[in-house]
N, C-alpha and C. Protein backbone atom coordinates (compact mmCIF):
# COMPACT_ATOMS: atom_id res chain seq x y z
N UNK A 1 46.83 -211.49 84.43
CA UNK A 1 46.05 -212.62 84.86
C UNK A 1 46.81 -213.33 85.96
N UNK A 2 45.77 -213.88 86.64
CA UNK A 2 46.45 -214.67 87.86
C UNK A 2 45.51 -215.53 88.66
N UNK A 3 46.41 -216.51 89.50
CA UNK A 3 45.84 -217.47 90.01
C UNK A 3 45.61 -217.02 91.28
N UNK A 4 43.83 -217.70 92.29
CA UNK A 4 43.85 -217.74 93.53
C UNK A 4 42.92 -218.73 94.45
N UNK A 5 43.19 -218.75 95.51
CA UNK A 5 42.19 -219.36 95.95
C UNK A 5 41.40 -218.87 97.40
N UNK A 6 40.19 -219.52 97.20
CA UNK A 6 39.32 -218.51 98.35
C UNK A 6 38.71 -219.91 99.08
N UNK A 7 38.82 -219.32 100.10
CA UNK A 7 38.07 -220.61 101.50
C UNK A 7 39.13 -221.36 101.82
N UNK A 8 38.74 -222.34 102.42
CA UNK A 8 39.40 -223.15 103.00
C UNK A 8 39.39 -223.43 104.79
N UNK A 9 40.25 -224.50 105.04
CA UNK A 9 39.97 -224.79 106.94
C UNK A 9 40.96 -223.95 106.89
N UNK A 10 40.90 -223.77 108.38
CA UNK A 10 41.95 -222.39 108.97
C UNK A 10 42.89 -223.12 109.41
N UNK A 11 42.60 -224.45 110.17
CA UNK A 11 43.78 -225.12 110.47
C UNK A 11 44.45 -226.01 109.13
N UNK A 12 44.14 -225.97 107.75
CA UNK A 12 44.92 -226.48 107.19
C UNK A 12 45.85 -226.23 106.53
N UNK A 13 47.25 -226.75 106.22
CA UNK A 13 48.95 -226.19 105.70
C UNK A 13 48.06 -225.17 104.19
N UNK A 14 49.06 -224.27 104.21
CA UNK A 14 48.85 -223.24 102.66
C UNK A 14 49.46 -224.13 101.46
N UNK A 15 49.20 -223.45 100.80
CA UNK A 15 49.61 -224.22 99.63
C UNK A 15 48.57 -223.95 98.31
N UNK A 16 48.80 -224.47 96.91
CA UNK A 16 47.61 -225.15 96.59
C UNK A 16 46.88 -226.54 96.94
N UNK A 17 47.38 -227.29 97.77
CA UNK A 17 47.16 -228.59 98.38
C UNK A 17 46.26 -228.63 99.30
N UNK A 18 45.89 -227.44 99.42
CA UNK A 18 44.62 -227.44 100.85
C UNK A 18 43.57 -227.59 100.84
N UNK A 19 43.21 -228.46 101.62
CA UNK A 19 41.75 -228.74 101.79
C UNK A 19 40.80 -227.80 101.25
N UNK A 20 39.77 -227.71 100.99
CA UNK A 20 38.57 -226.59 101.06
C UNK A 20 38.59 -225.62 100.18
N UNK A 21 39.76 -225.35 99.57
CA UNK A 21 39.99 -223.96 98.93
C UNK A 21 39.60 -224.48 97.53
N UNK A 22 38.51 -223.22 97.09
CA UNK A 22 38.22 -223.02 95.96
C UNK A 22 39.56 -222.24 94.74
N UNK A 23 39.76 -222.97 93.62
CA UNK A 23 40.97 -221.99 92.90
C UNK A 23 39.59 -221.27 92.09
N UNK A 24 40.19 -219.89 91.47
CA UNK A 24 39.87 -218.74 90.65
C UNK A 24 40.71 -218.13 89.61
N UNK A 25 41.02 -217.95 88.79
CA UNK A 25 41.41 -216.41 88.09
C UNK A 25 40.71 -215.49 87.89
N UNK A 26 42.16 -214.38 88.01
CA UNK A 26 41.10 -213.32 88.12
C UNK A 26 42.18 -212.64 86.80
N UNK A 27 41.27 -211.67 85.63
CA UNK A 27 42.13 -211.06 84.74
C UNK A 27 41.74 -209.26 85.10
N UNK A 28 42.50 -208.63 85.04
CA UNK A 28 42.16 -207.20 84.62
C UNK A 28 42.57 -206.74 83.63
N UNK A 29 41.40 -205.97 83.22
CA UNK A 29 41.85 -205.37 81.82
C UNK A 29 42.59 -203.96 81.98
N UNK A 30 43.34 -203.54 81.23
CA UNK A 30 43.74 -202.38 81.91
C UNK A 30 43.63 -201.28 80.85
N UNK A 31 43.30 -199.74 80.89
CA UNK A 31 43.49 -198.64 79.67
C UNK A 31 45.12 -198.64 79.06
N UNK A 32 45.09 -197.47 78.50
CA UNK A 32 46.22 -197.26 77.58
C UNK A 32 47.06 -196.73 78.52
N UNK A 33 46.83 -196.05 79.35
CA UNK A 33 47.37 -195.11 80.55
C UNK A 33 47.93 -196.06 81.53
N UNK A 34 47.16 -197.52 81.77
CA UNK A 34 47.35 -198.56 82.48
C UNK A 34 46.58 -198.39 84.10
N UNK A 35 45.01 -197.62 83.67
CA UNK A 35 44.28 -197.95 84.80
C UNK A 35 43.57 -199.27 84.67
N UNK A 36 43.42 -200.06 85.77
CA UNK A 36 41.88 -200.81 85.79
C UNK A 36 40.67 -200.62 85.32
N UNK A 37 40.30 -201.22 84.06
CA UNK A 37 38.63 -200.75 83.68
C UNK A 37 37.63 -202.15 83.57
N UNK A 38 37.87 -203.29 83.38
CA UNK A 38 37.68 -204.55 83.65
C UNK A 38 37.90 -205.29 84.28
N UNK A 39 37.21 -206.58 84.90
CA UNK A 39 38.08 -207.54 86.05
C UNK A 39 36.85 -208.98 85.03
N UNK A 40 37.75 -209.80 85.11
CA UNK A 40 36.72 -211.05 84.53
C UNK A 40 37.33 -212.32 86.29
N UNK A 41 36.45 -212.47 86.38
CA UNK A 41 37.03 -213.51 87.82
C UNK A 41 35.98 -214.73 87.12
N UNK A 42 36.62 -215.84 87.15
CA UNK A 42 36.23 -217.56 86.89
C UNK A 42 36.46 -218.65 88.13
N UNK A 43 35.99 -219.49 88.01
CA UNK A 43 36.31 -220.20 89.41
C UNK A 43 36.40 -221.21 88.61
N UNK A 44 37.92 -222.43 89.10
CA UNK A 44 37.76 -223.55 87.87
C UNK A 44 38.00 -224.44 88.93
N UNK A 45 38.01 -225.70 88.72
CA UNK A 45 38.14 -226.99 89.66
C UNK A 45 39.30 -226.96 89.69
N UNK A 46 40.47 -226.94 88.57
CA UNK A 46 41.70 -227.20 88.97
C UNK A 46 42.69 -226.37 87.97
N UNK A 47 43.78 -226.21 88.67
CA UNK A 47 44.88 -225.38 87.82
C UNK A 47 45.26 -226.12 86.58
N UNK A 48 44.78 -226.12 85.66
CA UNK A 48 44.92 -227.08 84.46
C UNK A 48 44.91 -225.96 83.14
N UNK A 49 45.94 -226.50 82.11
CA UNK A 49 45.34 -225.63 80.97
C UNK A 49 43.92 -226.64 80.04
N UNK A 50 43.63 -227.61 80.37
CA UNK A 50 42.33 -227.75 80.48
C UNK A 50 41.14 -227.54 81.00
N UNK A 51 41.56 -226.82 81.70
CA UNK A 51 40.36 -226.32 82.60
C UNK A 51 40.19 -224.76 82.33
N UNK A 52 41.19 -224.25 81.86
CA UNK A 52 41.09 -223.01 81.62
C UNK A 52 40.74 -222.57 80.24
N UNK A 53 40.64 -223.49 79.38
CA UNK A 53 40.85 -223.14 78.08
C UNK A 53 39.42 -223.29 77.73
N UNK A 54 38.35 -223.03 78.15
CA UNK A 54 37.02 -222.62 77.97
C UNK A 54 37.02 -221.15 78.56
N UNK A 55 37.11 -221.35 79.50
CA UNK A 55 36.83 -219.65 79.89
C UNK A 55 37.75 -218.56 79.05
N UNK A 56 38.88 -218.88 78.68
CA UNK A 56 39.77 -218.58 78.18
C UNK A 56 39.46 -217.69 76.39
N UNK A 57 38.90 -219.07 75.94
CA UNK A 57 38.40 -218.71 74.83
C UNK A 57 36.92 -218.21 74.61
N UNK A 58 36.08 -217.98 75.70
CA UNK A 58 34.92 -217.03 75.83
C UNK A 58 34.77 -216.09 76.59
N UNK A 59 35.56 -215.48 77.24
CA UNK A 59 35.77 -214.56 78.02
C UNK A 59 36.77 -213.33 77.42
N UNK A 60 37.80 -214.14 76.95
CA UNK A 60 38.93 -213.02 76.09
C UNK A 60 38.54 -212.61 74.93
N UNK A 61 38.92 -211.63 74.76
CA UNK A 61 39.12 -211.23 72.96
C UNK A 61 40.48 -212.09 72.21
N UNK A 62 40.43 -212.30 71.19
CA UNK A 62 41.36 -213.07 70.51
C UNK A 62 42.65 -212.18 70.72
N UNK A 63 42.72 -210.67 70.41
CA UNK A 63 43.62 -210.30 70.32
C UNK A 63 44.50 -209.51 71.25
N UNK A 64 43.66 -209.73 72.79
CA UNK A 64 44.01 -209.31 73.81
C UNK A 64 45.82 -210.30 74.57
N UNK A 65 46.21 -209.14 75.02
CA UNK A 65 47.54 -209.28 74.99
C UNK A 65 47.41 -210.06 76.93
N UNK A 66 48.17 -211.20 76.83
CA UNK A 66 48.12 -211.39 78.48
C UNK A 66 49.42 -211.32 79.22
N UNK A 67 49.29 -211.01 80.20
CA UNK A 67 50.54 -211.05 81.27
C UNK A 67 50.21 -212.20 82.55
N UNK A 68 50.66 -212.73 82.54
CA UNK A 68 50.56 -214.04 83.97
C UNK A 68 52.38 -214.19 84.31
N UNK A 69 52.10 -214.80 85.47
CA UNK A 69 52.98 -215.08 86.46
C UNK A 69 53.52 -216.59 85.30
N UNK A 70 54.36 -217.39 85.92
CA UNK A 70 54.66 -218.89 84.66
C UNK A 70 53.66 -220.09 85.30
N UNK A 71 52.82 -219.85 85.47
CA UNK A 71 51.69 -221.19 85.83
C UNK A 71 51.86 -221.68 84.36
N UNK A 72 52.20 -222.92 84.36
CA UNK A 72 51.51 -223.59 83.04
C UNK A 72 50.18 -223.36 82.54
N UNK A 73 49.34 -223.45 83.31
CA UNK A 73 47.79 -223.64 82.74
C UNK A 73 47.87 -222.16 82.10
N UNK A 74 48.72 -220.97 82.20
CA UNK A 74 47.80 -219.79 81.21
C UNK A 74 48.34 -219.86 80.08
N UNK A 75 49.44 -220.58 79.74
CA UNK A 75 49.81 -221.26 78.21
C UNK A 75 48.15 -221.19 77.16
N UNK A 76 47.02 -221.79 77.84
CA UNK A 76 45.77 -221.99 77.40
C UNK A 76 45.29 -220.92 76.47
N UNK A 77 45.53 -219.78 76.70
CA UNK A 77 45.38 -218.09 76.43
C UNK A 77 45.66 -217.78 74.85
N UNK A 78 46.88 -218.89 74.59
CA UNK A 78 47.51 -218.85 73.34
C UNK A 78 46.58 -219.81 72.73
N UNK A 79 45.69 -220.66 72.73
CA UNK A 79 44.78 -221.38 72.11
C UNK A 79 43.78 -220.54 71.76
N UNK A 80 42.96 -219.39 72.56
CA UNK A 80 42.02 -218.84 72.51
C UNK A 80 41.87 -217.45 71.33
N UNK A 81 43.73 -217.47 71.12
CA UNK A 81 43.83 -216.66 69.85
C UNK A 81 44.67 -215.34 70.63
N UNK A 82 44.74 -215.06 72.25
CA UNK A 82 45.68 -214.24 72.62
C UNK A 82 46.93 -214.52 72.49
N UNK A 83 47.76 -213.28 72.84
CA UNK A 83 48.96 -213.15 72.96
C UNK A 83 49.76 -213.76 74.62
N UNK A 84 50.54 -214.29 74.68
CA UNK A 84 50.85 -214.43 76.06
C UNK A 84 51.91 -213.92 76.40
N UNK A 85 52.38 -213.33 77.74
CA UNK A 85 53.40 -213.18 78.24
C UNK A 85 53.80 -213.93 79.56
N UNK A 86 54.78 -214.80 79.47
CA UNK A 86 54.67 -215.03 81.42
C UNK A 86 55.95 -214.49 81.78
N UNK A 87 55.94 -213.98 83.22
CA UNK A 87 57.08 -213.37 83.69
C UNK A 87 56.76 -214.00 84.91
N UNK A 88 58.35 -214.59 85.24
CA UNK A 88 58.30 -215.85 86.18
C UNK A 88 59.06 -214.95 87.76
N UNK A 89 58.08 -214.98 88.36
CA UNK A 89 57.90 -214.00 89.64
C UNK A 89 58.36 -214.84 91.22
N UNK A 90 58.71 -216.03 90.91
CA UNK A 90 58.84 -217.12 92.36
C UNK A 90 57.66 -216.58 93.10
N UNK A 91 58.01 -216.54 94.49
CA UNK A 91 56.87 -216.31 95.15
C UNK A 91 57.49 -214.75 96.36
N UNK A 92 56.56 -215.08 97.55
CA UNK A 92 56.71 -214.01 98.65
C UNK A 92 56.56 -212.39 98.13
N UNK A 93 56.57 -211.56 99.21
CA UNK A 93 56.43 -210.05 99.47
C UNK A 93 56.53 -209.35 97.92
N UNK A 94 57.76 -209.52 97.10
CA UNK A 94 58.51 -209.07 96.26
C UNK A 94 57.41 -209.19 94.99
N UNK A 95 57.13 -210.20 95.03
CA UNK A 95 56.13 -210.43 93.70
C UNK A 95 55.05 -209.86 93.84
N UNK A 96 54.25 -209.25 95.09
CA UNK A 96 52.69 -208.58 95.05
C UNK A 96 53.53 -206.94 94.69
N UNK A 97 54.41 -207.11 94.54
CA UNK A 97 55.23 -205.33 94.30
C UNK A 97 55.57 -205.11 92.69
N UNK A 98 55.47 -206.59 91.89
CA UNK A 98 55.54 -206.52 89.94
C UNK A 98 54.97 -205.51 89.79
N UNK A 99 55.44 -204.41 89.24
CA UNK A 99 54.59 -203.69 88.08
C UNK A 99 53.72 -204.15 87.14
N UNK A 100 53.98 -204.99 86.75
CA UNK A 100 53.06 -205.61 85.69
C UNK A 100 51.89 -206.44 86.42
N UNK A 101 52.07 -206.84 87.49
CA UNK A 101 50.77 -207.38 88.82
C UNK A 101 50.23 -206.32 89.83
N UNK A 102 50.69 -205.23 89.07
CA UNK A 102 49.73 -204.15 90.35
C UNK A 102 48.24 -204.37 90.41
N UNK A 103 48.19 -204.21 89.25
CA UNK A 103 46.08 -203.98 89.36
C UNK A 103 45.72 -205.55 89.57
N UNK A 104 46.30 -206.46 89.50
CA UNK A 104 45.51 -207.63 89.41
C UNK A 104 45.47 -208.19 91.08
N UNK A 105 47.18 -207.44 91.47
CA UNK A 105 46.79 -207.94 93.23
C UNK A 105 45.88 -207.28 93.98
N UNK A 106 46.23 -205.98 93.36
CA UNK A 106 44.85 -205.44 94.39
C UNK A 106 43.66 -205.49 94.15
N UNK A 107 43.33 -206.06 93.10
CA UNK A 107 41.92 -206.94 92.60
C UNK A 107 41.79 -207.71 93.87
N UNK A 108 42.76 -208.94 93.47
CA UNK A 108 42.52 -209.89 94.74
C UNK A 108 42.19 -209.49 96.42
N UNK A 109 43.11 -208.50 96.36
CA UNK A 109 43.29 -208.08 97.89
C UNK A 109 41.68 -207.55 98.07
N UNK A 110 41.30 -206.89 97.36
CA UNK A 110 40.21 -206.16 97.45
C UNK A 110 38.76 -207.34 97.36
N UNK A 111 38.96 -208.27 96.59
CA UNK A 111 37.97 -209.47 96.64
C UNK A 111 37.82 -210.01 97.82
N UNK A 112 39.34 -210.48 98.39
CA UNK A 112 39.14 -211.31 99.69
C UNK A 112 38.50 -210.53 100.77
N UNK A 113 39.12 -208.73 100.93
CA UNK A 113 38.78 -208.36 101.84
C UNK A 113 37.37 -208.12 102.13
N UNK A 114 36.43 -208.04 100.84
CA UNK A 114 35.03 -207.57 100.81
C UNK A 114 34.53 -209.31 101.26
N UNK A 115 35.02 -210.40 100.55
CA UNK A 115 34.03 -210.90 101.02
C UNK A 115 34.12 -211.63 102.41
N UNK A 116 35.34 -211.71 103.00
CA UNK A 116 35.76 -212.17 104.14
C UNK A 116 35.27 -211.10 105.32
N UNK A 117 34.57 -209.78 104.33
CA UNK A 117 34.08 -208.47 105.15
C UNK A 117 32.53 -209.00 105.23
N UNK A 118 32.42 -209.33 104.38
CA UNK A 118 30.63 -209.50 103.92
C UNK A 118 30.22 -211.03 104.76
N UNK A 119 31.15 -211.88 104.54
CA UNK A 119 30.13 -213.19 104.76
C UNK A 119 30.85 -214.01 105.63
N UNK A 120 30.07 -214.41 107.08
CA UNK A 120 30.59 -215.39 107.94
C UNK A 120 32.01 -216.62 107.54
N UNK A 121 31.51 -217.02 106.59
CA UNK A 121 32.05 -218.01 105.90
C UNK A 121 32.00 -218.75 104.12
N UNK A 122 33.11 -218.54 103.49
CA UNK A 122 33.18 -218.65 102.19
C UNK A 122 32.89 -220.06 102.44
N UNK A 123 31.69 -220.49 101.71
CA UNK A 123 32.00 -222.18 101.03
C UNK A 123 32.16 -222.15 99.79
N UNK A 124 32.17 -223.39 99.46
CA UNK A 124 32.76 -223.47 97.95
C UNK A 124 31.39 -223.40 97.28
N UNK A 125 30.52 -224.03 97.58
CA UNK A 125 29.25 -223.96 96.41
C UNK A 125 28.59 -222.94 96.19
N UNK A 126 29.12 -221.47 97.05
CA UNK A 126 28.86 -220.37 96.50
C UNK A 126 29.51 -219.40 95.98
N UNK A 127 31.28 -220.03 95.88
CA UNK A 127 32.11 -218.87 94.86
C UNK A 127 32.04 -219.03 93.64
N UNK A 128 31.10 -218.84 93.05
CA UNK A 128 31.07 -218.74 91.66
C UNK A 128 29.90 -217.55 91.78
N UNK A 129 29.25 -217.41 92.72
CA UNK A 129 28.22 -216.24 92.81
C UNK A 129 28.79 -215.42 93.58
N UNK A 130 29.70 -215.22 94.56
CA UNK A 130 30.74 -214.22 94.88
C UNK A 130 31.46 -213.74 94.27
N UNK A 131 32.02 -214.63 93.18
CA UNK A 131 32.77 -213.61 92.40
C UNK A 131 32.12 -212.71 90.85
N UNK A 132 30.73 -213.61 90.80
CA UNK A 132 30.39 -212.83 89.62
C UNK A 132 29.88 -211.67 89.97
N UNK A 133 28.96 -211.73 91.33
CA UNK A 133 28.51 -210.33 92.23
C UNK A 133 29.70 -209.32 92.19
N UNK A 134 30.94 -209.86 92.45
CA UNK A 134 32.31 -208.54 92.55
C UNK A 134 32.22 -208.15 90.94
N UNK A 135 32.52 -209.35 89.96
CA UNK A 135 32.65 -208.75 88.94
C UNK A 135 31.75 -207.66 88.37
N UNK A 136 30.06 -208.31 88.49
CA UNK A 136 29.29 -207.36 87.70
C UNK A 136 29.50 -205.86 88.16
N UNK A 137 29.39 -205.70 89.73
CA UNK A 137 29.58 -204.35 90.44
C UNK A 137 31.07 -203.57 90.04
N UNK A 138 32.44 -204.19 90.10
CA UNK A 138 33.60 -203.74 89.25
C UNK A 138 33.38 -203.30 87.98
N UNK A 139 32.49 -204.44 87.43
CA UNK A 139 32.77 -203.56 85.83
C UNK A 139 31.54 -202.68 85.32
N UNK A 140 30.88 -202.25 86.30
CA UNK A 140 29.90 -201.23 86.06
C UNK A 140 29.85 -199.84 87.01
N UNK A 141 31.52 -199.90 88.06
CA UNK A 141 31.18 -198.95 88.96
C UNK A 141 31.63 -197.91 88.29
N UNK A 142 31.64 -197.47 87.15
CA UNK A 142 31.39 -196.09 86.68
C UNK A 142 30.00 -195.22 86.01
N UNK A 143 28.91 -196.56 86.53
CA UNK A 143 27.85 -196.14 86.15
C UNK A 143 27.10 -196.64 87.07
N UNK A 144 27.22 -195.99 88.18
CA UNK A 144 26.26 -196.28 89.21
C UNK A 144 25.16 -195.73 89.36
N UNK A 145 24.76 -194.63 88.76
CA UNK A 145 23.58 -194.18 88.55
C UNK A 145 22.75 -195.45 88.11
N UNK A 146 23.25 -196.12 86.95
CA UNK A 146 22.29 -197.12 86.03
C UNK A 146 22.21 -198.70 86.58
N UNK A 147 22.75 -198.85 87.88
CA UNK A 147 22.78 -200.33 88.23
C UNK A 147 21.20 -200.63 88.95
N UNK A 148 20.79 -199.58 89.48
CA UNK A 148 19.32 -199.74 89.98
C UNK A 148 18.66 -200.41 88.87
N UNK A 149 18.12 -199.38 88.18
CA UNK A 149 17.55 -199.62 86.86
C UNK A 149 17.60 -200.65 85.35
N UNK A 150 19.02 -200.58 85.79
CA UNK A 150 19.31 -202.02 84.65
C UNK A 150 18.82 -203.10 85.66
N UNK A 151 18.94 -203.16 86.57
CA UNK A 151 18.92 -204.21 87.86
C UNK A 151 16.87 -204.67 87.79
N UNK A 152 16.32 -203.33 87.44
CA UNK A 152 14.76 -203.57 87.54
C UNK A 152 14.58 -204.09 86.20
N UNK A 153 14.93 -203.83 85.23
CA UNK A 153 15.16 -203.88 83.78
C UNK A 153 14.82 -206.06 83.13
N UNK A 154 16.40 -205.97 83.90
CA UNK A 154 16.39 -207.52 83.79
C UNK A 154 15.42 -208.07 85.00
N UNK A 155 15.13 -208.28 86.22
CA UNK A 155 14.43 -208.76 87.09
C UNK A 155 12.77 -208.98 86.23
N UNK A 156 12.87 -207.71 85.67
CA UNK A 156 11.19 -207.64 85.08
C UNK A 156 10.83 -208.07 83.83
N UNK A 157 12.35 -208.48 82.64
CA UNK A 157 12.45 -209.56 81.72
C UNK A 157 12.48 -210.91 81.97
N UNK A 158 12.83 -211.10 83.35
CA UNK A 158 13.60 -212.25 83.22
C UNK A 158 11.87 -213.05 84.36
N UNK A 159 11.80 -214.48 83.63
CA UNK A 159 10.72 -214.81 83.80
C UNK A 159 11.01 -215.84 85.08
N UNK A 160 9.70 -215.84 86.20
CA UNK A 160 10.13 -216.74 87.23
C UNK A 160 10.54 -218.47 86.87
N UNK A 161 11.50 -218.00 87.99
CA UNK A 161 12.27 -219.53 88.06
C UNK A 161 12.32 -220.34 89.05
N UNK A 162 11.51 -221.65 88.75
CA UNK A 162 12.05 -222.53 90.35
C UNK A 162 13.03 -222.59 90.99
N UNK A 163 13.29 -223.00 92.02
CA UNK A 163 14.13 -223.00 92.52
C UNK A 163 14.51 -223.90 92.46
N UNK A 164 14.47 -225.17 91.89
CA UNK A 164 15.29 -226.37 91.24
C UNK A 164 16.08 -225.97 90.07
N UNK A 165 15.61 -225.23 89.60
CA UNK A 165 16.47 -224.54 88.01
C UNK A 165 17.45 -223.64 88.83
N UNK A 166 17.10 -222.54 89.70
CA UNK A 166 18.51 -221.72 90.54
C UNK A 166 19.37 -222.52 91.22
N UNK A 167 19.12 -223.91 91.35
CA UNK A 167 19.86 -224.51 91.83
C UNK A 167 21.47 -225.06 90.60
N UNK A 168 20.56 -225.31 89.90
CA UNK A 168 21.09 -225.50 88.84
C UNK A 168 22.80 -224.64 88.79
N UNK A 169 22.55 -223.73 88.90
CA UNK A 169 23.39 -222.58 88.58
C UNK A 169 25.26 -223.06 89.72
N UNK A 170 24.82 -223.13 90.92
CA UNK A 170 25.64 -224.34 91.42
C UNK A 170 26.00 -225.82 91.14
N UNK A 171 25.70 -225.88 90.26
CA UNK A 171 26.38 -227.21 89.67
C UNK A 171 27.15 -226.71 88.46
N UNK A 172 26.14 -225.86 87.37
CA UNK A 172 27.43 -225.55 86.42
C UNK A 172 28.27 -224.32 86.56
N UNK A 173 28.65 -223.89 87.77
CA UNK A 173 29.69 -222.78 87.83
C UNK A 173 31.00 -223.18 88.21
């Protein structure tokens, strides 16, 4: 698991202190072998273990084991009934090279690059639908035959909605 953030002004200092930037986690799940077979990505207002400790505890399995970098806020993980590990990584070059952060950076790397590939400009009131679009497509690209079809499946359950109610969906993400 790990922390990130997406958007922001171009002219403003890095940091987490910057203007514009939406924060995220992103978790991967990994096999026994230690491939990538899951990605859960959340978008929260702030690096808090209050803020995390909802998604935390409906998103994880209780008995899922975590690895994070030492952010305080993934302390939260251990409320939700997981296991935690933090391994305290400082920062720069050296740390996107952890073994234990392989699959999760190139999660990231691979998020930013698609959507910074895909869309003029990230704002914030639409990363919560950028990243669930990466997620659903990640955790179903071994069944791409069935994304059409599940895709007609729900569209043709799912009953019309104003567009004051889709709006909706940007306020609670």
């Amino acid at each position: 698991m790990d922390d990130a953030y997406l958007g922001g002004e171009r002219c403003s200092p890095p940091g987490r202190g910057a203007e514009g930037k939406t924060p995220f986690v992103v978790a991967v799940e990994t096999t026994d072998d230690g491939k990538p077979h899951q990605i859960i990505l959340r978008r929260l207002k702030t690096f808090s273990k209050h803020a995390l400790k909802k998604p935390a505890s409906t998103v994880l399995t209780p008995d899922a084991e975590v690895v994070s970098d030492g952010l305080a806020c993934f302390s939260a993980v251990v409320e939700a009934g997981c296991s935690h590990k933090a391994i305290v990584t400082g920062s720069g070059p050296r740390v996107a090279k952890a073994p234990a952060f392989k699959w999760v950076n190139t999660a990231l790397g691979n998020i930013k690059a698609a959507l910074v590939g895909t869309y003029r400009a990230v704002r914030e009131k639409h990363v919560a639908r950028y990243l669930a679009d990466f997620e659903y497509r990640f955790n179903r690209r071994y069944d791409l035959g069935e994304m059409i079809p599940r895709l007609a499946s729900v569209a043709l359950a799912t009953p019309p909605m104003p567009y004051s109610l889709l709006k909706l969906a940007d306020v609670q993400a």
